[in-house]
C-alpha atoms as a PDB file:
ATOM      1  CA  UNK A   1      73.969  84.586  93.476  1.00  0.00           C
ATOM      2  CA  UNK A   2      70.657  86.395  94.469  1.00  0.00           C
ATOM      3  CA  UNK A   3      68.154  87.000  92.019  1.00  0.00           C
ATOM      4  CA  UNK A   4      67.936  90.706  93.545  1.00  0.00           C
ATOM      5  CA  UNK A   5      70.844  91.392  91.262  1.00  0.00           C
ATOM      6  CA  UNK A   6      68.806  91.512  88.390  1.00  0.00           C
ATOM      7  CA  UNK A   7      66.825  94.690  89.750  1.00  0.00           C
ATOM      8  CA  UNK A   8      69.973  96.694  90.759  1.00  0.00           C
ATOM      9  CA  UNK A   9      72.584  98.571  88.895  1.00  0.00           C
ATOM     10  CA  UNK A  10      75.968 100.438  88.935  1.00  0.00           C
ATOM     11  CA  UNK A  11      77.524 100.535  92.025  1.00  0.00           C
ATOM     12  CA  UNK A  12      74.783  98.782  94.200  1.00  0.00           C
ATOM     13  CA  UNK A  13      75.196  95.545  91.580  1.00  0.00           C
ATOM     14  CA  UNK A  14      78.675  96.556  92.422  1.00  0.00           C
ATOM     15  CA  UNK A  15      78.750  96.431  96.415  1.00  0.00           C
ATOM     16  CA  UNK A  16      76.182  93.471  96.034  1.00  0.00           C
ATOM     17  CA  UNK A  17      78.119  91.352  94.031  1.00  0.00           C
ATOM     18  CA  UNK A  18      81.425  91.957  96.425  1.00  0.00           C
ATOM     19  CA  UNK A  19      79.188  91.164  99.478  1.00  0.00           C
ATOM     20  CA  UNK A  20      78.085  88.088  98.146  1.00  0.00           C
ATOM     21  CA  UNK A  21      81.729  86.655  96.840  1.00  0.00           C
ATOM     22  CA  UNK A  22      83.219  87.824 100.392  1.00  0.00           C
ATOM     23  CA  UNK A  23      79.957  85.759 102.398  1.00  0.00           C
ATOM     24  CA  UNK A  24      81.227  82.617  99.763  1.00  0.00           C
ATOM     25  CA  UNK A  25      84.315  83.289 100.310  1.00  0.00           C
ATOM     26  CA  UNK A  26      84.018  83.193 104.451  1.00  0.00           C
ATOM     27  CA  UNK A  27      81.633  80.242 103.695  1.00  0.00           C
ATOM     28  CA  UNK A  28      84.079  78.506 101.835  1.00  0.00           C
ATOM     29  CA  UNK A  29      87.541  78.776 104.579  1.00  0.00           C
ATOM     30  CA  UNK A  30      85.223  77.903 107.497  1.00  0.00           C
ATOM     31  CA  UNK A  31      86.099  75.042 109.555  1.00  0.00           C
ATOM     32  CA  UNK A  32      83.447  72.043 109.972  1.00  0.00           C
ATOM     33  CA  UNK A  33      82.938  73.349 113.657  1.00  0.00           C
ATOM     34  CA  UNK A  34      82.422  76.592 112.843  1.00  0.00           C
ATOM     35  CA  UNK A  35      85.556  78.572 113.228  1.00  0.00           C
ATOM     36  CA  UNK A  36      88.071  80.322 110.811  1.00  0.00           C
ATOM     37  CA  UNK A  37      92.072  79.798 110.816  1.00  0.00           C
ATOM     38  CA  UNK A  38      93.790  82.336 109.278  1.00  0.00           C
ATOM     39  CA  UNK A  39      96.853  84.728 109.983  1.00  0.00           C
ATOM     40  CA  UNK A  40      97.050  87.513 112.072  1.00  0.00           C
ATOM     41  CA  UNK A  41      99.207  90.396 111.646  1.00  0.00           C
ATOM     42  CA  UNK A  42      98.947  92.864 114.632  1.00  0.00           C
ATOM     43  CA  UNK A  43     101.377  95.859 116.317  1.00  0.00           C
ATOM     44  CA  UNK A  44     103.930  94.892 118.441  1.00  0.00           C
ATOM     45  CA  UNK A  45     101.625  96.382 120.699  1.00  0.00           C
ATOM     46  CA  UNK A  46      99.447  93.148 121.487  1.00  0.00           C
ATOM     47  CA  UNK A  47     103.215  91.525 122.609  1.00  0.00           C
ATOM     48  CA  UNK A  48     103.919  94.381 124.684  1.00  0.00           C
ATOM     49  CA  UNK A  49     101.159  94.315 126.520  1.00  0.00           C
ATOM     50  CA  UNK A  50     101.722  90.741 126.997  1.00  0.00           C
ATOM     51  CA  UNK A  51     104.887  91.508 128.353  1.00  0.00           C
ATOM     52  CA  UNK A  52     103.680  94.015 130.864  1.00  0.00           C
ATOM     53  CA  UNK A  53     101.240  91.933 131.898  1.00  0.00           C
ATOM     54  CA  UNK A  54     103.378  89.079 132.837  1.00  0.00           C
ATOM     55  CA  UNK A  55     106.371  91.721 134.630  1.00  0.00           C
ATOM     56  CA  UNK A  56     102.830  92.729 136.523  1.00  0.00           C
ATOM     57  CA  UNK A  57     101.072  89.703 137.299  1.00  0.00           C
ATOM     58  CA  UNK A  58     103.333  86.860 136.845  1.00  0.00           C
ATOM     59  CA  UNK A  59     104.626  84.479 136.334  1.00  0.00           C
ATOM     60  CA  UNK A  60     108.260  85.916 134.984  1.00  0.00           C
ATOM     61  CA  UNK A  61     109.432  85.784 131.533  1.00  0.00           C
ATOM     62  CA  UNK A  62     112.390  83.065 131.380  1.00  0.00           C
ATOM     63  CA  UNK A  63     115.431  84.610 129.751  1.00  0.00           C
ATOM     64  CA  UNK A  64     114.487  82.118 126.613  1.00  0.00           C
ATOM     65  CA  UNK A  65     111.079  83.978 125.968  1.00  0.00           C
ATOM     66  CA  UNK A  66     112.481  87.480 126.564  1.00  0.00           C
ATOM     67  CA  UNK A  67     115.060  86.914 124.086  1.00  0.00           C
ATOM     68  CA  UNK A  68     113.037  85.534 121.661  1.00  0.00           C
ATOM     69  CA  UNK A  69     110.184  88.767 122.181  1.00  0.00           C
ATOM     70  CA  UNK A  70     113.392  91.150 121.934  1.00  0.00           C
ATOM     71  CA  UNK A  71     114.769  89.485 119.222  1.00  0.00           C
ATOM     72  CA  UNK A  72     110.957  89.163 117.748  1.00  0.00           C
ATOM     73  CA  UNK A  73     110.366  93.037 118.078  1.00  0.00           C
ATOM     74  CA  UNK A  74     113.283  94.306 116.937  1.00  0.00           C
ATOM     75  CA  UNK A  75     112.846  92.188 113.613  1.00  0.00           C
ATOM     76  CA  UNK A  76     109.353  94.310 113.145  1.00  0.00           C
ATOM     77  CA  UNK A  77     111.207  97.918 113.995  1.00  0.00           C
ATOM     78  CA  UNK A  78     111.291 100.107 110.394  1.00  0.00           C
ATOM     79  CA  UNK A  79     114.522 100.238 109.198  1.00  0.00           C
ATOM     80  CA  UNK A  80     114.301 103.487 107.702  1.00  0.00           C
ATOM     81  CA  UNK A  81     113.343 106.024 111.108  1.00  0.00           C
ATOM     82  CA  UNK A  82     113.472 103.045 114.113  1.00  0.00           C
ATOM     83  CA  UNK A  83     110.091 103.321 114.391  1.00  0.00           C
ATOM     84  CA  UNK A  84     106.901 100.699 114.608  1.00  0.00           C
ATOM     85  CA  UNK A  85     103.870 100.999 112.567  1.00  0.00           C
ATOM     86  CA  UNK A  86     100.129 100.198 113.186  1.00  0.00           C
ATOM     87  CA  UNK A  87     100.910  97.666 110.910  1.00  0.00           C
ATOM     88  CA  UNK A  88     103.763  95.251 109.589  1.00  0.00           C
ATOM     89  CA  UNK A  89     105.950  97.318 106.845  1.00  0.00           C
ATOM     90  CA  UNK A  90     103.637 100.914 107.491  1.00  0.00           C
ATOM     91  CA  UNK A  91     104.857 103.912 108.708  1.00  0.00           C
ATOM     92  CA  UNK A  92     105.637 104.451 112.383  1.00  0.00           C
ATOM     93  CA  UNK A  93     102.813 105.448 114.876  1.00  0.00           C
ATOM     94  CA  UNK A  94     104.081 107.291 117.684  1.00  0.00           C
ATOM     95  CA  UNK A  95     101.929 105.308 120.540  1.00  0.00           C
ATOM     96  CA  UNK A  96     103.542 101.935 118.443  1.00  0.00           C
ATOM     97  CA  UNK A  97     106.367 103.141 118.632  1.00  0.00           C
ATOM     98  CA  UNK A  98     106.485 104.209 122.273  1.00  0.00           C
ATOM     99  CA  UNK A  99     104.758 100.057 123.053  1.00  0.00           C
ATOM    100  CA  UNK A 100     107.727  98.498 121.149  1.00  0.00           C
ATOM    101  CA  UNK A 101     110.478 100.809 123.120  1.00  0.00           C
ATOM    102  CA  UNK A 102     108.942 100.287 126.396  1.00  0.00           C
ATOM    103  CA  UNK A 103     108.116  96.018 126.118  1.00  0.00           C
ATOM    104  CA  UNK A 104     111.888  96.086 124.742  1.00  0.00           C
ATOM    105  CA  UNK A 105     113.231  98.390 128.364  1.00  0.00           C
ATOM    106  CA  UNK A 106     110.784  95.535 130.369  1.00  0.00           C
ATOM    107  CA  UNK A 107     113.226  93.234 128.765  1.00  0.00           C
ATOM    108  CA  UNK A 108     116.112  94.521 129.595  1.00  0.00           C
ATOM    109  CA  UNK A 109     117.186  95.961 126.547  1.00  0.00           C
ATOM    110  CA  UNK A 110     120.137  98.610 126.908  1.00  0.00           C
ATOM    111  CA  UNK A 111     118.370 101.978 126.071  1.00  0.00           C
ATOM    112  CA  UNK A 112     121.554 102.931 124.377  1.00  0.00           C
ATOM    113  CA  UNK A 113     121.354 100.033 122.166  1.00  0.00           C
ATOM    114  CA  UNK A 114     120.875 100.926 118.342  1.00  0.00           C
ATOM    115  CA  UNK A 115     117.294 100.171 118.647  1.00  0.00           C
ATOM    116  CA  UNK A 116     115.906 102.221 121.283  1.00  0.00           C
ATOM    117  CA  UNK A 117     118.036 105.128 120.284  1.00  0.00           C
ATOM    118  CA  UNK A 118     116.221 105.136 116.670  1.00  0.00           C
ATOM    119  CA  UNK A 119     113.079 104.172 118.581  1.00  0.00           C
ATOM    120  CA  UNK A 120     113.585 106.979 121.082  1.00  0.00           C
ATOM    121  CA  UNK A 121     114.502 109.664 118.184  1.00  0.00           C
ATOM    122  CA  UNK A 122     111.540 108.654 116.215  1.00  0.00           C
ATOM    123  CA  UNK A 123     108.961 109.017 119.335  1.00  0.00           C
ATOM    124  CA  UNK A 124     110.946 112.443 120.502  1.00  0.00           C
ATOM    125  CA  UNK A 125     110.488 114.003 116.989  1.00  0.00           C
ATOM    126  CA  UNK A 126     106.932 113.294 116.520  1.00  0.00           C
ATOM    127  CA  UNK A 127     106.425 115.238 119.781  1.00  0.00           C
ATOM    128  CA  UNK A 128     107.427 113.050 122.355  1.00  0.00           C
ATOM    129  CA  UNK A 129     104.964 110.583 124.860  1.00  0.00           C
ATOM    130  CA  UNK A 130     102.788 113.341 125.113  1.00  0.00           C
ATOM    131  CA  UNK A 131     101.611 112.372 121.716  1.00  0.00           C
ATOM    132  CA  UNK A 132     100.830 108.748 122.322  1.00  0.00           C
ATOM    133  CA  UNK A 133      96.812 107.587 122.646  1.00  0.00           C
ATOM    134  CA  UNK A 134      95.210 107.337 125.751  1.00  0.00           C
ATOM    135  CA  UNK A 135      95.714 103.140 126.008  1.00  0.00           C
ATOM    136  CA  UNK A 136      99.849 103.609 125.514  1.00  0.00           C
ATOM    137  CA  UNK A 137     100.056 106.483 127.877  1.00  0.00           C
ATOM    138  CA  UNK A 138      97.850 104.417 130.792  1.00  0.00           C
ATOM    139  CA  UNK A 139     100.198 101.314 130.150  1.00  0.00           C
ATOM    140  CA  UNK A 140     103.245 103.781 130.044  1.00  0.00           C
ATOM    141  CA  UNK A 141     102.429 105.611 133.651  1.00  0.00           C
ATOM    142  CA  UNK A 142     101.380 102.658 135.071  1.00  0.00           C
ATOM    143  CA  UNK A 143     105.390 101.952 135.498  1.00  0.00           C
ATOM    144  CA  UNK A 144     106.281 105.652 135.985  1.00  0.00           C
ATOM    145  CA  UNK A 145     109.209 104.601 138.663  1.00  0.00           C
ATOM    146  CA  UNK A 146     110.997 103.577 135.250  1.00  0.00           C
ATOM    147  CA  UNK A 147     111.654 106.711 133.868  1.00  0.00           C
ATOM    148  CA  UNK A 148     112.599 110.285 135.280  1.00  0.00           C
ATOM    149  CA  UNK A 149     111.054 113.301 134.335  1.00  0.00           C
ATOM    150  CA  UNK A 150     108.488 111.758 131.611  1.00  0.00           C
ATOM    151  CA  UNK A 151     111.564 111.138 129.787  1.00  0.00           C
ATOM    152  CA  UNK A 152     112.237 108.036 127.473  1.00  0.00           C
ATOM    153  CA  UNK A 153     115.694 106.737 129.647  1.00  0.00           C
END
C-alpha cells in the first residue's frame, strides 16, 4: 500500500484503500500475456443482434443453433411479467424486452407461443415499441416488412 495513506483520512483513506485492493486485485487475475478471463453476463440483446446480423449478412443459422439461441433466450425471460432485463434476474427493460421478442420471431418462434405473448404484454404495457431506445428501435425498423402497423405480430 502507498505511503500517501498515511496523510489522508475518512472517506478519501476510504476510496484510496478500495482503489488500491481493486488495482491488486486486477493485478493478481491477469494472465501472463496480459489479458483477463472472466465471465460475462450481458442482455439477450448482444445474441439478438447476433442473430440479426447473421438473417442480414449471412451465413444462415442451422436449425441446431437457432434452437439452441431460442431455447437459450427463453431460459433468461423473467418468469414473473415475460419480460427481459438489462441484466440476468433484474427487472424487465422495455428495449430488452422488445430484442429478446424480436431475435426469438427471426427464429421462427410462433408469436402465439407462451413466450412472446408474456413478452408482447410486458412491452405493450410499458407503452409499447415506441418506448424502446434509439439502438432497439433502428434494429427493429430495419426489418419493418415483419410486422404491420408498428405492431408486435
Amino acid at each position: 500500500m502507498s505511503e500517501n495513506l498515511e496523510n489522508t483520512t475518512g472517506l478519501q483513506k476510504s476510496v484510496s484503500t478500495a482503489v488500491q485492493l481493486a488495482a491488486d486485485y486486477a493485478h493478481h487475475a491477469m494472465k501472463p500475456d496480459g489479458h483477463w478471463l472472466t465471465e460475462l453476463r450481458a442482455t439477450v440483446g448482444f445474441t439478438a443482434g447476433y442473430i440479426c446480423l447473421r438473417k442480414m449478412l449471412g451465413p444462415p443459422l442451422s436449425e441446431k443453433e437457432a434452437g439452441k439461441m431460442a431455447q437459450w433466450i427463453q431460459s433468461r425471460q423473467n418468469t414473473s411479467d415475460g419480460s427481459w432485463g438489462l441484466l440476468p434476474d433484474r427487472p424487465g427493460d422495455v428495449s430488452t424486452t422488445t430484442e429478446g421478442y424480436f431475435a426469438l420471431k427471426l427464429l421462427g418462434v410462433p408469436t402465439e407461443s407462451y413466450a412472446m405473448q408474456r413478452a408482447q404484454s410486458f412491452i405493450l404495457s410499458q407503452g409499447g415499441i415506441s418506448k424502446m431506445g434509439v439502438f432497439t428501435q433502428l434494429e427493429y425498423y430495419e426489418y419493418a416488412p415483419l410486422h404491420k402497423n408498428k405492431q408486435m405480430r
